[in-house]
Protein backbone atom coordinates (compact mmCIF):
# COMPACT_ATOMS: atom_id res chain seq x y z
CA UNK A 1 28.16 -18.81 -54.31
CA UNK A 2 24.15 -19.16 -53.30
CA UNK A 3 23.92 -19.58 -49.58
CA UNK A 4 23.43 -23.27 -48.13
CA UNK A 5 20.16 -23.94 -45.98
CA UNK A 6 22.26 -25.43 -43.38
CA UNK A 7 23.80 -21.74 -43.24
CA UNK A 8 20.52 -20.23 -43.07
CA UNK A 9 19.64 -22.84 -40.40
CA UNK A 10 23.06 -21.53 -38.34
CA UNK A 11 22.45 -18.00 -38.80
CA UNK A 12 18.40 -18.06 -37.78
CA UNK A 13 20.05 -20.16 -34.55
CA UNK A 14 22.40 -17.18 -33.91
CA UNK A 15 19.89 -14.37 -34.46
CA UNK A 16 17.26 -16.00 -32.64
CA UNK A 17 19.39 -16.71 -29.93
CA UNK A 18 21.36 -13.92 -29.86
CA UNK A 19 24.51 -15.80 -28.82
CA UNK A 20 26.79 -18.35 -30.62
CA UNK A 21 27.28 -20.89 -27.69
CA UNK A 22 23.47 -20.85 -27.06
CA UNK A 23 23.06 -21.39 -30.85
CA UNK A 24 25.48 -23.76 -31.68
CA UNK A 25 23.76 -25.94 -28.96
CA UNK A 26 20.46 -26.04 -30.69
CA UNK A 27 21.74 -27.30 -33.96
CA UNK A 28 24.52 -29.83 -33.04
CA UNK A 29 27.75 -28.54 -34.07
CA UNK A 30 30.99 -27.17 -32.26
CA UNK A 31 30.71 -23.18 -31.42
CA UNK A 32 33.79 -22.65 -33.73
CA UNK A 33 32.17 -24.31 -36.77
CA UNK A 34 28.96 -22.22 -36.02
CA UNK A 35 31.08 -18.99 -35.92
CA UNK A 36 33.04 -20.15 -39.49
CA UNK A 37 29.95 -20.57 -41.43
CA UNK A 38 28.00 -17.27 -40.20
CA UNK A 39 30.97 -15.96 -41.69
CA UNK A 40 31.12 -17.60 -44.71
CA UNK A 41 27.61 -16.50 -44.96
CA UNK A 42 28.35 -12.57 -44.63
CA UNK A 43 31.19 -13.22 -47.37
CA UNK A 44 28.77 -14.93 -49.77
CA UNK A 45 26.40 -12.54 -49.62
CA UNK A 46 28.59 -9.08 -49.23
CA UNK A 47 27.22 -7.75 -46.24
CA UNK A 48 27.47 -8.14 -42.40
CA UNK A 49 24.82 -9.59 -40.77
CA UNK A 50 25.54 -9.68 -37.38
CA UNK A 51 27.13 -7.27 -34.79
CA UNK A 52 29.21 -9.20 -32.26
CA UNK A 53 29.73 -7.38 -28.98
CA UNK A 54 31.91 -9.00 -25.83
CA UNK A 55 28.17 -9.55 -24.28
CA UNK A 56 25.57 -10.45 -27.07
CA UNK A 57 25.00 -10.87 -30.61
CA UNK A 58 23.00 -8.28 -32.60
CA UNK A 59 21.51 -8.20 -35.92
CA UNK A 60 22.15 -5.53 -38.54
CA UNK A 61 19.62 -4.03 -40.35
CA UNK A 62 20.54 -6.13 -43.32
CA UNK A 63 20.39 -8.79 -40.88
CA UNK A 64 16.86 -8.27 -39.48
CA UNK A 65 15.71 -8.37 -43.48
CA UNK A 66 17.38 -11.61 -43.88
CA UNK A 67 16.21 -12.91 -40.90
CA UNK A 68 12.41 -12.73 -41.91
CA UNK A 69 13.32 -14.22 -45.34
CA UNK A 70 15.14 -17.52 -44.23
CA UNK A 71 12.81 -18.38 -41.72
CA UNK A 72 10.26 -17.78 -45.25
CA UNK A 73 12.96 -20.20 -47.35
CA UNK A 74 13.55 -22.86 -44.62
CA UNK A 75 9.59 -23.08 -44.07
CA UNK A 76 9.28 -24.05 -47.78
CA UNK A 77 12.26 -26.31 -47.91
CA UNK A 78 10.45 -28.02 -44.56
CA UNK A 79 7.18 -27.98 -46.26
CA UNK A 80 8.79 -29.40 -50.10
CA UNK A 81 10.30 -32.71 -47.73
CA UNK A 82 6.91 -33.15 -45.64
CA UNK A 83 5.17 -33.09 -49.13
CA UNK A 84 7.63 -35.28 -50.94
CA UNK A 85 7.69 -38.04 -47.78
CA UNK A 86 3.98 -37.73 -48.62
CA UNK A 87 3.43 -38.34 -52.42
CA UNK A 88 5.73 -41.01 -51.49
CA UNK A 89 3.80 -42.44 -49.42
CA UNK A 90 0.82 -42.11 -51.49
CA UNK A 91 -0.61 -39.93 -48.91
CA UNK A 92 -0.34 -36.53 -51.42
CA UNK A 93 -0.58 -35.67 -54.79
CA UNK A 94 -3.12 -37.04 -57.82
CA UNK A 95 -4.83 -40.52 -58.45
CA UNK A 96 -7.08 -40.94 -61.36
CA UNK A 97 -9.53 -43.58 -61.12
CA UNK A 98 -11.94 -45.11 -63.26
CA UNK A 99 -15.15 -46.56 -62.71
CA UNK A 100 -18.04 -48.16 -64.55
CA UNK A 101 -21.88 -47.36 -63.61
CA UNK A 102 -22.12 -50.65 -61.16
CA UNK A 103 -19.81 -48.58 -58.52
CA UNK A 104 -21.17 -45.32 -58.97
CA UNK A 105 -24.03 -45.34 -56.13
CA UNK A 106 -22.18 -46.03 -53.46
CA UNK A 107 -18.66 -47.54 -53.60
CA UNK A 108 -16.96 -44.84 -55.05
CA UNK A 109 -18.48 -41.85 -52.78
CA UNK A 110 -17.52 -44.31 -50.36
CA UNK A 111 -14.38 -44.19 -51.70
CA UNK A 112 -13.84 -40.91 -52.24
CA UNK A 113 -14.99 -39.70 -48.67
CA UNK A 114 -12.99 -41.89 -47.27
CA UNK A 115 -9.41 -40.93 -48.77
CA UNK A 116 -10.72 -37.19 -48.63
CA UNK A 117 -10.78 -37.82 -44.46
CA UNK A 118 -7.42 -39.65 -44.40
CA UNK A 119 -5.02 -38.25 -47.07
CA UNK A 120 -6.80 -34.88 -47.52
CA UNK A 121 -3.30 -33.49 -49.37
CA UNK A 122 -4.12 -36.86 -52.09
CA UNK A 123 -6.14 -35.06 -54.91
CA UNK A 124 -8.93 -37.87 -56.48
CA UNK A 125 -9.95 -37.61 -60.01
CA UNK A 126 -12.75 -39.76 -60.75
CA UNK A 127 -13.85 -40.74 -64.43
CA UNK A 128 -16.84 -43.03 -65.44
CA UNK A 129 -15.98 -44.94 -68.62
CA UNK A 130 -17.39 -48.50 -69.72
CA UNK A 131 -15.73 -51.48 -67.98
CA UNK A 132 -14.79 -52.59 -71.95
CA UNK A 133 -12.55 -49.35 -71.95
CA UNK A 134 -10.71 -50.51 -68.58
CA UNK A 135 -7.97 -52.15 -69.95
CA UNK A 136 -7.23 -49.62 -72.47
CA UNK A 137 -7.42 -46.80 -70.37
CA UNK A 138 -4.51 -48.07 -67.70
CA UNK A 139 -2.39 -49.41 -70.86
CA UNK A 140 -2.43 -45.54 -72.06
CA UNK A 141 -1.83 -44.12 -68.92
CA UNK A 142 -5.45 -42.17 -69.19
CA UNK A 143 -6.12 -43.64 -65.25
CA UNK A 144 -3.98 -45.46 -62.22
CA UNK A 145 -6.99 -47.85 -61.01
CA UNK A 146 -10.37 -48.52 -61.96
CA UNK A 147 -13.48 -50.26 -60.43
CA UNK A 148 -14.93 -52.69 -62.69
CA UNK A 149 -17.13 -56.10 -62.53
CA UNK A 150 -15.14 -59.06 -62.55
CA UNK A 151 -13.54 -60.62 -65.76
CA UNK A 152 -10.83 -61.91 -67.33
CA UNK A 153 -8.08 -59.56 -68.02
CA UNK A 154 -4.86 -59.44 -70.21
CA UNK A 155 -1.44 -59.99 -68.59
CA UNK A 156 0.05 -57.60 -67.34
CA UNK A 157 -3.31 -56.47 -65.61
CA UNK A 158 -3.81 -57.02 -61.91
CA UNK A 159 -7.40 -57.13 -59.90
CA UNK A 160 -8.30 -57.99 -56.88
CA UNK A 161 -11.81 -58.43 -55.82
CA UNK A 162 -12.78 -55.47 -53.24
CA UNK A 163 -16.20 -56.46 -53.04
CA UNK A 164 -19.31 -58.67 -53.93
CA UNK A 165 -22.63 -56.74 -54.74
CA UNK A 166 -26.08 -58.74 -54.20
CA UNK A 167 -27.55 -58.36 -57.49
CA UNK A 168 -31.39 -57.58 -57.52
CA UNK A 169 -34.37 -57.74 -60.17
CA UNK A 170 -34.95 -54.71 -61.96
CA UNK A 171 -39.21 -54.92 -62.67
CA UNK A 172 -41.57 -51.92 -63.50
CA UNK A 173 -43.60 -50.96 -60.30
CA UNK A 174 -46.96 -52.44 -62.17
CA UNK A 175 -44.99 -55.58 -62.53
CA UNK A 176 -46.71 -58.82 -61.29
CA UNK A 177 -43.18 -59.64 -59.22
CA UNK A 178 -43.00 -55.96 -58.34
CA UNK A 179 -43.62 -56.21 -54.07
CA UNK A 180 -42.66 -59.75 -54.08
CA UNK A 181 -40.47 -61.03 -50.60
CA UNK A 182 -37.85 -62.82 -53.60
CA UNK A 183 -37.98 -64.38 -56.72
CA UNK A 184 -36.67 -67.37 -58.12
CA UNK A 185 -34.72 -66.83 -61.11
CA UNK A 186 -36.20 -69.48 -63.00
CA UNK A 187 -39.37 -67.30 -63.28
CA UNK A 188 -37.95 -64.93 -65.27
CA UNK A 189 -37.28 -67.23 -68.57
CA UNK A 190 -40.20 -65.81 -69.92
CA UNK A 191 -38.87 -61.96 -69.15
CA UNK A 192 -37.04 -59.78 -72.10
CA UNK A 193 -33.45 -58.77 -70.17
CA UNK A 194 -33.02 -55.36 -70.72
CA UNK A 195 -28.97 -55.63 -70.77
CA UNK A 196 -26.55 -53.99 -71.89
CA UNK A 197 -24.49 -55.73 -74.76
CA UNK A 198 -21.27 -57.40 -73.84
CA UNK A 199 -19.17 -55.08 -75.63
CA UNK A 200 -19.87 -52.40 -73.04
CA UNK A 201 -19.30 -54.70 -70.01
CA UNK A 202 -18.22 -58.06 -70.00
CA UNK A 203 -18.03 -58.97 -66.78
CA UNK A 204 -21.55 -57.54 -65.94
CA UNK A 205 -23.27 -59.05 -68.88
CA UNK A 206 -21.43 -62.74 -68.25
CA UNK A 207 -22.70 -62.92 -64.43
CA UNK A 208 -25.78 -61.88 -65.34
CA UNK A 209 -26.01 -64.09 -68.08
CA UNK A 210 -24.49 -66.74 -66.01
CA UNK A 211 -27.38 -66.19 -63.51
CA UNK A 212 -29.67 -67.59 -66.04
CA UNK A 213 -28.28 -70.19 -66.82
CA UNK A 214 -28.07 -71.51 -63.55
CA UNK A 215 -31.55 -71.14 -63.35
CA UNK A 216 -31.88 -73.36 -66.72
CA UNK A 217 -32.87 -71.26 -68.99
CA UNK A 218 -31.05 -68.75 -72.03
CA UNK A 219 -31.64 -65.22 -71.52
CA UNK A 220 -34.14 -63.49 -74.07
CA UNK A 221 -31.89 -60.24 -74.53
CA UNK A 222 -33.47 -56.68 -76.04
CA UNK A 223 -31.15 -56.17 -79.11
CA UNK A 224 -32.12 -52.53 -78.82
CA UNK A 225 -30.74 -52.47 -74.83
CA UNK A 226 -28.26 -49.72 -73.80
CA UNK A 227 -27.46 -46.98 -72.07
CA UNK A 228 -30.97 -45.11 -70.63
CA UNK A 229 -33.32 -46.58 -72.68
CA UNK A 230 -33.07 -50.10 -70.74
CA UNK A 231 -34.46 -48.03 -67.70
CA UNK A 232 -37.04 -46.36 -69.94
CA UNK A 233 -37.89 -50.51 -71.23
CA UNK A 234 -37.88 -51.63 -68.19
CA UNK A 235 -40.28 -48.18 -66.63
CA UNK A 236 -42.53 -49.02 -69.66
CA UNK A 237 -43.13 -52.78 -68.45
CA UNK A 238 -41.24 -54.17 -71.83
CA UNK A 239 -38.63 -56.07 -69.82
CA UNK A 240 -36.35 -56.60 -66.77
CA UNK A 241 -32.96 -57.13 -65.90
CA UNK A 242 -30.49 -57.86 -62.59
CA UNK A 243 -29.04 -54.90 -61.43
CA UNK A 244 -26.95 -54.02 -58.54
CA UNK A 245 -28.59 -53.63 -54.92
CA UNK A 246 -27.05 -50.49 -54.03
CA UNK A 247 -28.96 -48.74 -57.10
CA UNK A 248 -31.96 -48.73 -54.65
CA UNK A 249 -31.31 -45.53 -53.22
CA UNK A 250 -30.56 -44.30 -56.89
CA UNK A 251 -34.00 -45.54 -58.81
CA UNK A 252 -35.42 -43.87 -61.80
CA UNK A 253 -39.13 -43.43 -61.71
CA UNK A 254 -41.66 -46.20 -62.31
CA UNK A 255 -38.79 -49.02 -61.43
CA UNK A 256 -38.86 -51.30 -58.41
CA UNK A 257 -35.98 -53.79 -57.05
CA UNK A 258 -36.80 -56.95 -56.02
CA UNK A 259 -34.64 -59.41 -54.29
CA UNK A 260 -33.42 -62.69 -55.54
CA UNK A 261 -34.04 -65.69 -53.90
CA UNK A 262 -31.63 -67.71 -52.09
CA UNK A 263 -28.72 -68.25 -52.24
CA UNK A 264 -28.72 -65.19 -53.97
CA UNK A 265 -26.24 -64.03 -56.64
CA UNK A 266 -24.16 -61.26 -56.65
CA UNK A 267 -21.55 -59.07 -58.87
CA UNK A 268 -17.87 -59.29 -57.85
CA UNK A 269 -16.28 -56.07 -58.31
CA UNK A 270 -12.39 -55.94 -58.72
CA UNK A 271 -9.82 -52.80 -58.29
CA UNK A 272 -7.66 -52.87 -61.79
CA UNK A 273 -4.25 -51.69 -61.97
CA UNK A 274 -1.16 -52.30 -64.44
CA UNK A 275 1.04 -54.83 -62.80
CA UNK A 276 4.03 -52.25 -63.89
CA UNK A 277 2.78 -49.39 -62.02
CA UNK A 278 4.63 -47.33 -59.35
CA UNK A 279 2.13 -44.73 -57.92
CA UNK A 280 2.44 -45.13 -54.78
CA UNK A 281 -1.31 -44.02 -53.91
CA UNK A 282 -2.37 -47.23 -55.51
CA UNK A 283 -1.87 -49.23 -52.45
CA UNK A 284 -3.66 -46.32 -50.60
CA UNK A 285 -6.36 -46.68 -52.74
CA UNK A 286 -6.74 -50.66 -52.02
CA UNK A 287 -5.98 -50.13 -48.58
CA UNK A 288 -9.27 -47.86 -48.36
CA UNK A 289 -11.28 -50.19 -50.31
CA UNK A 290 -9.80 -53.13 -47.55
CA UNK A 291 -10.94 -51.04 -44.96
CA UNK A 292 -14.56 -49.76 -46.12
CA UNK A 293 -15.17 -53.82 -46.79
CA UNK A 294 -14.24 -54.75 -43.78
CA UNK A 295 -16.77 -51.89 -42.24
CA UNK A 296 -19.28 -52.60 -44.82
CA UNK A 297 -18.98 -56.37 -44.74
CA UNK A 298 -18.68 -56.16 -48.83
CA UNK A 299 -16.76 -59.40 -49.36
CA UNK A 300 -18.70 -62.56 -47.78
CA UNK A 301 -17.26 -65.11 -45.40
CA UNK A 302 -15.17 -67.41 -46.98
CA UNK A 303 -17.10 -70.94 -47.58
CA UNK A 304 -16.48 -74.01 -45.38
């Protein structure tokens, strides 16, 4: 029969202390119960560990091998709990999340710093994909969360909105509105919108679309719009479009940001999930994102 830890415990007591009174003190148990299991220890494993004298207790050489290797064995047992208790509490192990371009420049590094500081034993696997690929990708298990703009989702899908992103017009840098203090969006009916098609993000295209119309007027789209040839258009002086503030930092060359006038409009970005899900380093994840809004005032005060 394999030898318990709570004999190894008993027996690194004894040999440490060198006396079965002393030892059986330390761990909680009755000095005849102590002396019982060393012994059922040294018949387990064929050999005599221990040399008992009328004075002091002192280990054989087989002893003084064994010794070294159960203080080895209950390290890892100690360290297999701590990390267990840990992935438990979401504070350890792996969480895949997606994310679509509008979080890329600063939410997620954000993000990610952020949960490297406080759970540096959680392991963060970060994926871009399109936010029309959200959905699919937490129904086949190929992410945990994602970080997408606002939309309506299927059931069975939870968001919550982790923070609101002034949105900002995209103009070439020999633009007339290029420089300007704001612009209304009403003077951009005449503008080509060099946005991506709905397919590839529906809740970006609908805001900005929506931003339009509140300004009275339908969107003239690019048909030929996606991917890096909008920033090429938009370089070249063949259209705008609304893009996310925190791209500033990120520009390509030849583009410019200019705000919007007030009250400006913004891009609500959600944290997606599957309402089913267990990992437990999901609610890390949204407790991060609570705090780095809170620090980075990302959500605005509520109205009234």
């Amino acid at each position: 029969m394999e030898p318990e830890l709570r004999q190894m415990r008993y027996f690194v007591a004894v040999a440490e202390r060198r006396n079965f009174t002393r030892a059986a003190d330390d761990v909680f148990v009755a000095q005849q119960a102590l002396s019982q299991q060393i012994k059922a220890l040294e018949q387990s494993l064929g050999v005599r560990l221990l040399e008992r004298t009328s004075r002091r207790v002192e280990l054989t050489p087989a002893g003084a091998a064994y010794l070294a290797d159960c203080r080895k064995v209950l390290a890892a047992a100690a360290r297999a709990g701590r990390r267990a208790r840990a992935v438990a509490a979401g504070e350890a192990g792996r969480l895949r999340v997606s994310y679509t371009l509008t979080s890329v420049y600063e939410t997620v590094p954000l993000l990610v710093d952020h949960l490297a500081e406080t759970c540096p034993e959680l392991t963060v696997e970060t994926r871009e994909i399109f936010a029309s690929d959200v959905c699919g990708a937490l129904r086949d298990e190929r992410c945990d969360v994602a970080l997408a703009p606002a939309t309506a989702r299927p059931r069975g899908i939870v968001q919550r909105t982790v923070r609101w992103e002034e949105l900002k017009v995209a103009v070439s840098e020999s633009h007339p509105l290029a420089g300007a203090p704001a612009v209304d969006p009403a003077l951009l009916r005449n503008e080509t919108f060099q946005l991506w098609p709905r397919e590839m993000s529906p809740g970006y295209y609908d805001t900005v679309v929506g931003v339009c119309r509140e300004a009275g007027f339908e969107p003239v789209l690019d048909p030929a719009a996606s991917g890096t040839n909008a920033w090429a258009h938009i370089a070249a002086g063949r259209g705008v479009n609304l893009v996310v503030a925190s791209l500033v930092r990120h520009l390509p060359r030849g583009i410019a940001l200019v705000p919007l006038a007030e009250p400006r409009a913004g891009l609500a970005i959600e944290a997606v999930w599957r309402a089913d899900s267990s990992h437990p380093a999901v609610d890390r994840f949204l407790d991060a994102l609570a705090l780095l809004g809170e620090r980075h005032a990302w959500l605005p005060p509520p109205s009234g």
